[in-house]
Protein backbone atom coordinates (compact mmCIF):
# COMPACT_ATOMS: atom_id res chain seq x y z
CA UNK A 1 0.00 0.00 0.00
CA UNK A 2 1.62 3.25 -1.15
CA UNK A 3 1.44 6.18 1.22
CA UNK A 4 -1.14 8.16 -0.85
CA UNK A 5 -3.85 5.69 -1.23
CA UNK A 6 -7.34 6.81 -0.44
CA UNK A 7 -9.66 4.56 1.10
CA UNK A 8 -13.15 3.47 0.79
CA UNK A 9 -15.92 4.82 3.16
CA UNK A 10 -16.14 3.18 6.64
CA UNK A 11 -18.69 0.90 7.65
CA UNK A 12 -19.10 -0.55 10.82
CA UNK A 13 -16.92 -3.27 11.03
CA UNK A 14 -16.90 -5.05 14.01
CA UNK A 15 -20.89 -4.39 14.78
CA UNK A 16 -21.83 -0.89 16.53
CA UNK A 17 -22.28 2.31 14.35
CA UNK A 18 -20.19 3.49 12.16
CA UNK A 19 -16.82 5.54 13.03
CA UNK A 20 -17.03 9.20 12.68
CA UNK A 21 -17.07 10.86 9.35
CA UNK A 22 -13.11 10.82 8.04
CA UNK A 23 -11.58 12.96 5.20
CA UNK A 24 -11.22 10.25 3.00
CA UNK A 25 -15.42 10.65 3.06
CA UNK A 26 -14.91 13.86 1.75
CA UNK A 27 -17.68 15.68 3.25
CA UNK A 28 -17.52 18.90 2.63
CA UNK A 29 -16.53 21.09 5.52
CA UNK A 30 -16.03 18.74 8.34
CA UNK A 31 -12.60 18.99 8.44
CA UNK A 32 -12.28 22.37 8.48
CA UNK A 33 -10.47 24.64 11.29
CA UNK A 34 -12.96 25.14 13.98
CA UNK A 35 -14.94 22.25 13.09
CA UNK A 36 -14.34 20.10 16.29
CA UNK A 37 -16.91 20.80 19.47
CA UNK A 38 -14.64 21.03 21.82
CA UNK A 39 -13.14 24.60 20.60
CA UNK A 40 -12.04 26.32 18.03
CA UNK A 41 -8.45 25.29 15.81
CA UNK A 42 -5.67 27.88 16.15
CA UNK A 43 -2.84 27.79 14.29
CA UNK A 44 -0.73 28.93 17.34
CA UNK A 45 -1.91 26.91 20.16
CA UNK A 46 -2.93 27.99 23.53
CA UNK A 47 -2.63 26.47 26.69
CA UNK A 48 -5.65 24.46 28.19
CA UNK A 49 -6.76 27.52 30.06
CA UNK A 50 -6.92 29.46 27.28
CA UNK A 51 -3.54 31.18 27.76
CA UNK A 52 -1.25 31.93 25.33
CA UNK A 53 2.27 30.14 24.82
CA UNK A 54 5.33 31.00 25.68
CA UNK A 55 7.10 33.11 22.88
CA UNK A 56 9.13 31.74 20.48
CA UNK A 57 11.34 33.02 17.92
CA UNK A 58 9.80 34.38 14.59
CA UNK A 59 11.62 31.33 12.58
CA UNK A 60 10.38 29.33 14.40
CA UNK A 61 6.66 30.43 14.44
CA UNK A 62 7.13 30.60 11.15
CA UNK A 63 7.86 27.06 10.24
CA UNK A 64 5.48 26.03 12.67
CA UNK A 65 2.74 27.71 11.11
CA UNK A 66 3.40 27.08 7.62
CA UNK A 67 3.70 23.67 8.82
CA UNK A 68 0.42 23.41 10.19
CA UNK A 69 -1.24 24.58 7.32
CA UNK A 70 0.29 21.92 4.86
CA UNK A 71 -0.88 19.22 7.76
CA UNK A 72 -4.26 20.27 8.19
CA UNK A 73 -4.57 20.50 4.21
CA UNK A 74 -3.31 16.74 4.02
CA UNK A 75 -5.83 15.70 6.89
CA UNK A 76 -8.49 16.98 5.06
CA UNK A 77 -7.95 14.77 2.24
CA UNK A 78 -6.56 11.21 3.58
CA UNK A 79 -6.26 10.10 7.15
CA UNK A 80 -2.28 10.01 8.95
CA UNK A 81 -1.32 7.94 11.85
CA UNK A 82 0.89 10.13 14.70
CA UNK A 83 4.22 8.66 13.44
CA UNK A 84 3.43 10.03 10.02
CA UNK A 85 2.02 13.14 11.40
CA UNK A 86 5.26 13.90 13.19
CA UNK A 87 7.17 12.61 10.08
CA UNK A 88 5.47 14.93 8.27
CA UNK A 89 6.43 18.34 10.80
CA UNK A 90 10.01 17.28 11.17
CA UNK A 91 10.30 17.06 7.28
CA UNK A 92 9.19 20.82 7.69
CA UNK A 93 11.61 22.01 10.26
CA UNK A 94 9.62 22.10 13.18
CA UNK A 95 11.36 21.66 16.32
CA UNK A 96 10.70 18.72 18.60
CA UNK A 97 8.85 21.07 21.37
CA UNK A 98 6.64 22.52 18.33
CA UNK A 99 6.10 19.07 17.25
CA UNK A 100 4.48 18.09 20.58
CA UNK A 101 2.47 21.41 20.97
CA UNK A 102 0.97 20.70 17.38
CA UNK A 103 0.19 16.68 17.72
CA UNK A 104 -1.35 17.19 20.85
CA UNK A 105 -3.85 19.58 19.49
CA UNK A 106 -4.66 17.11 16.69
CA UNK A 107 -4.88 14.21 19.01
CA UNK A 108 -7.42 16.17 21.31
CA UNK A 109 -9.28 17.91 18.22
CA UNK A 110 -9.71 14.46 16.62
CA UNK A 111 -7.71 14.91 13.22
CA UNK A 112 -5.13 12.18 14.52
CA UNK A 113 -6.73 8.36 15.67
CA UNK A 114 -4.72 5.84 15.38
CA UNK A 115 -8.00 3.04 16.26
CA UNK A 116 -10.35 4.65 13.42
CA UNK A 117 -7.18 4.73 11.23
CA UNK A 118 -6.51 0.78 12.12
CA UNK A 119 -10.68 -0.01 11.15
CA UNK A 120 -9.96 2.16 8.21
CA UNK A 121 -7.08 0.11 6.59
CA UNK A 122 -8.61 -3.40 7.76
CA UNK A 123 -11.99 -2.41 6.39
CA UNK A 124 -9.90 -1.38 2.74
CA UNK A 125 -7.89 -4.51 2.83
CA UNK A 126 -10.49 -6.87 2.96
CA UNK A 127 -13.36 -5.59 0.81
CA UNK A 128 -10.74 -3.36 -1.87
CA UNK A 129 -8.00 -5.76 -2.08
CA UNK A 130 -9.09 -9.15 -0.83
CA UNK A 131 -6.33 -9.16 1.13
CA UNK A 132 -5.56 -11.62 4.35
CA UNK A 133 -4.65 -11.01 7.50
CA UNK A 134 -0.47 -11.40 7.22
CA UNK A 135 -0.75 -8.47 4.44
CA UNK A 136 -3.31 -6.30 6.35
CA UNK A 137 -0.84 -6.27 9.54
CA UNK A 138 1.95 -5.51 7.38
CA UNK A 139 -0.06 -2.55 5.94
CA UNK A 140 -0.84 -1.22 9.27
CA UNK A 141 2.87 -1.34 10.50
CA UNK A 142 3.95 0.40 7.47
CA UNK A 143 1.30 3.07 7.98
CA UNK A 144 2.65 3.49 11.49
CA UNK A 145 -0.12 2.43 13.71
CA UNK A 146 1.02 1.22 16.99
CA UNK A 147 1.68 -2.69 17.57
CA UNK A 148 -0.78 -2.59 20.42
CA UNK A 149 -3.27 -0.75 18.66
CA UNK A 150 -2.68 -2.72 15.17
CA UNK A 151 -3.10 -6.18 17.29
CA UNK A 152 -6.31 -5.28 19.15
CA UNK A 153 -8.00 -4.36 15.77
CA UNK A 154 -6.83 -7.65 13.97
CA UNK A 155 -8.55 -9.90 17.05
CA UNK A 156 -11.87 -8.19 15.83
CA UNK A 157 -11.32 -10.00 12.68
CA UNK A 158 -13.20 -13.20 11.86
CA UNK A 159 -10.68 -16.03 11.83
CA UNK A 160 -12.20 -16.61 7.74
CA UNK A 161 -8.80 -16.23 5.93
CA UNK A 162 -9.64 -19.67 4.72
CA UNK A 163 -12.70 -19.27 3.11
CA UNK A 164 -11.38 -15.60 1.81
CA UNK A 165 -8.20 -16.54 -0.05
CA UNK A 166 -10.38 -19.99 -1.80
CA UNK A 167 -13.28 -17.54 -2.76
CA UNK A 168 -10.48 -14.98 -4.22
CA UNK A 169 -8.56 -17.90 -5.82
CA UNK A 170 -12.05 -18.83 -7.60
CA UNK A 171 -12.17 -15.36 -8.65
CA UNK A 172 -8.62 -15.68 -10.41
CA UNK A 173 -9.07 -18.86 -11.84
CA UNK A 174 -11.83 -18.44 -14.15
CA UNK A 175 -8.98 -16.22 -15.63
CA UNK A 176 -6.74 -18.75 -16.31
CA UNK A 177 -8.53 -21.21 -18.62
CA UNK A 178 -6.64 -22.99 -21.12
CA UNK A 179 -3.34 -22.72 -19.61
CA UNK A 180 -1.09 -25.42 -18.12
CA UNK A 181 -1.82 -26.52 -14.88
CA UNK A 182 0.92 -26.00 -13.45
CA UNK A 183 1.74 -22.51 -14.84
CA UNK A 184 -1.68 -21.68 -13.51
CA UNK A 185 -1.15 -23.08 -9.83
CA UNK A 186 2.25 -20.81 -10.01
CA UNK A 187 0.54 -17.63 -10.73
CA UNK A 188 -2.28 -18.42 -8.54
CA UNK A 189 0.59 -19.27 -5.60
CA UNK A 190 1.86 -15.81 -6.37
CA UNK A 191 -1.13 -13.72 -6.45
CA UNK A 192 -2.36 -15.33 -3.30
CA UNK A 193 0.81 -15.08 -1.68
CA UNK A 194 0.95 -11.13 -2.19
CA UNK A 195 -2.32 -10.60 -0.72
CA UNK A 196 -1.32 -12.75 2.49
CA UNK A 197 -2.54 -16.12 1.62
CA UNK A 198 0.93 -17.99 1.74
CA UNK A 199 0.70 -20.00 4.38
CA UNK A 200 -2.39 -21.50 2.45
CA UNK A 201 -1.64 -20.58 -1.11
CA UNK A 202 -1.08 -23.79 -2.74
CA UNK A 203 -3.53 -25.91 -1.53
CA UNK A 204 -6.33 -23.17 -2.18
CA UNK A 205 -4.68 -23.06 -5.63
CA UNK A 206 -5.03 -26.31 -6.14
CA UNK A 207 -8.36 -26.83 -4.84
CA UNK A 208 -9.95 -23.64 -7.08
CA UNK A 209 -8.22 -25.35 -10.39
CA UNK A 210 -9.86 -28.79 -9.14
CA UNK A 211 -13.00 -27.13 -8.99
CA UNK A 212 -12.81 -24.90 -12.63
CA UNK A 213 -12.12 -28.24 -13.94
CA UNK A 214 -14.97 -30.42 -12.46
CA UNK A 215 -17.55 -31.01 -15.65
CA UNK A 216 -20.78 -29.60 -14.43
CA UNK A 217 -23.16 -31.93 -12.99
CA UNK A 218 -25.49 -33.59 -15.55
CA UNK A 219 -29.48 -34.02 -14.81
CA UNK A 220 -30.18 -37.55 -14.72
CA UNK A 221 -32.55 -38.55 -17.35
CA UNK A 222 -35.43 -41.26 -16.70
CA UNK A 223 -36.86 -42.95 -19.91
């Protein structure tokens, strides 16, 4: 999964209602400044008591406010994790105590979540890209989500990676008509293994090339 990919609208996943409206939803407005209930977004923070910071010096309130900006114009497109978050404000020259001062305003406005980002990418790997679970954790490491967080999301999972990776090697199959068995359990083993089927992979090749092959069943005729 590349960094820029958008996903798919959320639906509840593991029963419940839905999770809150995200930018990749792109409703219109919801992510702007000033949106959240709990007060309005500043681009240089105050204190919880409403007071302002300590002074800093103009380069530095500089870069930290340009560097808002560009954040809070990439939030309102795709959902970030923390890590990538910070990532993102160091790339921009923001020092480490502006860093803090800036994630913890996201974290309490809402714009960072690493649990709604974790449903977000499990939800996208199984119904987008038929993936299993092996891929899906990798995707969530490389997106930065916690290991904690990443694991608690995965236990929601039904334990169908099974019945998943023989229903997408079905899928495949039909595609692969004509050509030598064995070249089509090799590309089958591949494209199963990339989407986190290996530990299964040739067996559910097998068994979906069995089943293409099958003649179909015949209606007995009485004379």
């Amino acid at each position: 999964m590349t960094f820029d990919d958008h996903l798919a609208p959320v639906i509840p996943l593991f029963g419940g209602s839905a999770p809150a409206a995200t930018p990749e939803q792109g409703s219109p407005g919801e992510f702007e400044p000033g949106a959240p209930s709990d007060g309005a977004w500043h681009t240089t923070w105050t204190g919880p008591e409403g007071a302002a910071e300590s002074p800093v010096e103009p380069d530095e309130a500089e870069y930290r406010e340009l560097a808002e900006k560009r954040l809070m114009k990439k939030l309102r497109v795709r959902s970030l994790s923390e890590r990538e978050a910070r990532a993102f404000l160091r790339e921009h020259d923001v020092s480490p105590e502006g860093i803090e001062h800036v994630i913890d305003a996201l974290l309490r406005h809402g714009y960072l979540d690493d649990v709604r980002l974790s449903e977000q990418l499990i939800y996208a790997g199984i119904t987008r890209k038929g993936q299993g679970r092996q891929a899906i954790s990798l995707a969530l490491a490389q997106r930065g989500v916690p290991r904690d967080v990443a694991d608690a999301a995965l236990a929601e999972l039904a334990d169908d990676d099974a019945e998943r990776a023989l229903e997408f090697a079905r899928q495949k199959a039909r595609a692969m008509r004509g050509l030598d068995r064995e070249v089509a359990v090799r590309r089958l083993v591949g494209q199963l293994s990339r989407r986190g089927y290996g530990g299964s992979a040739l067996s559910v090749a097998r068994q979906a090339l069995s089943e293409l092959e099958r003649p179909a069943a015949r209606g007995v005729r009485f004379d």
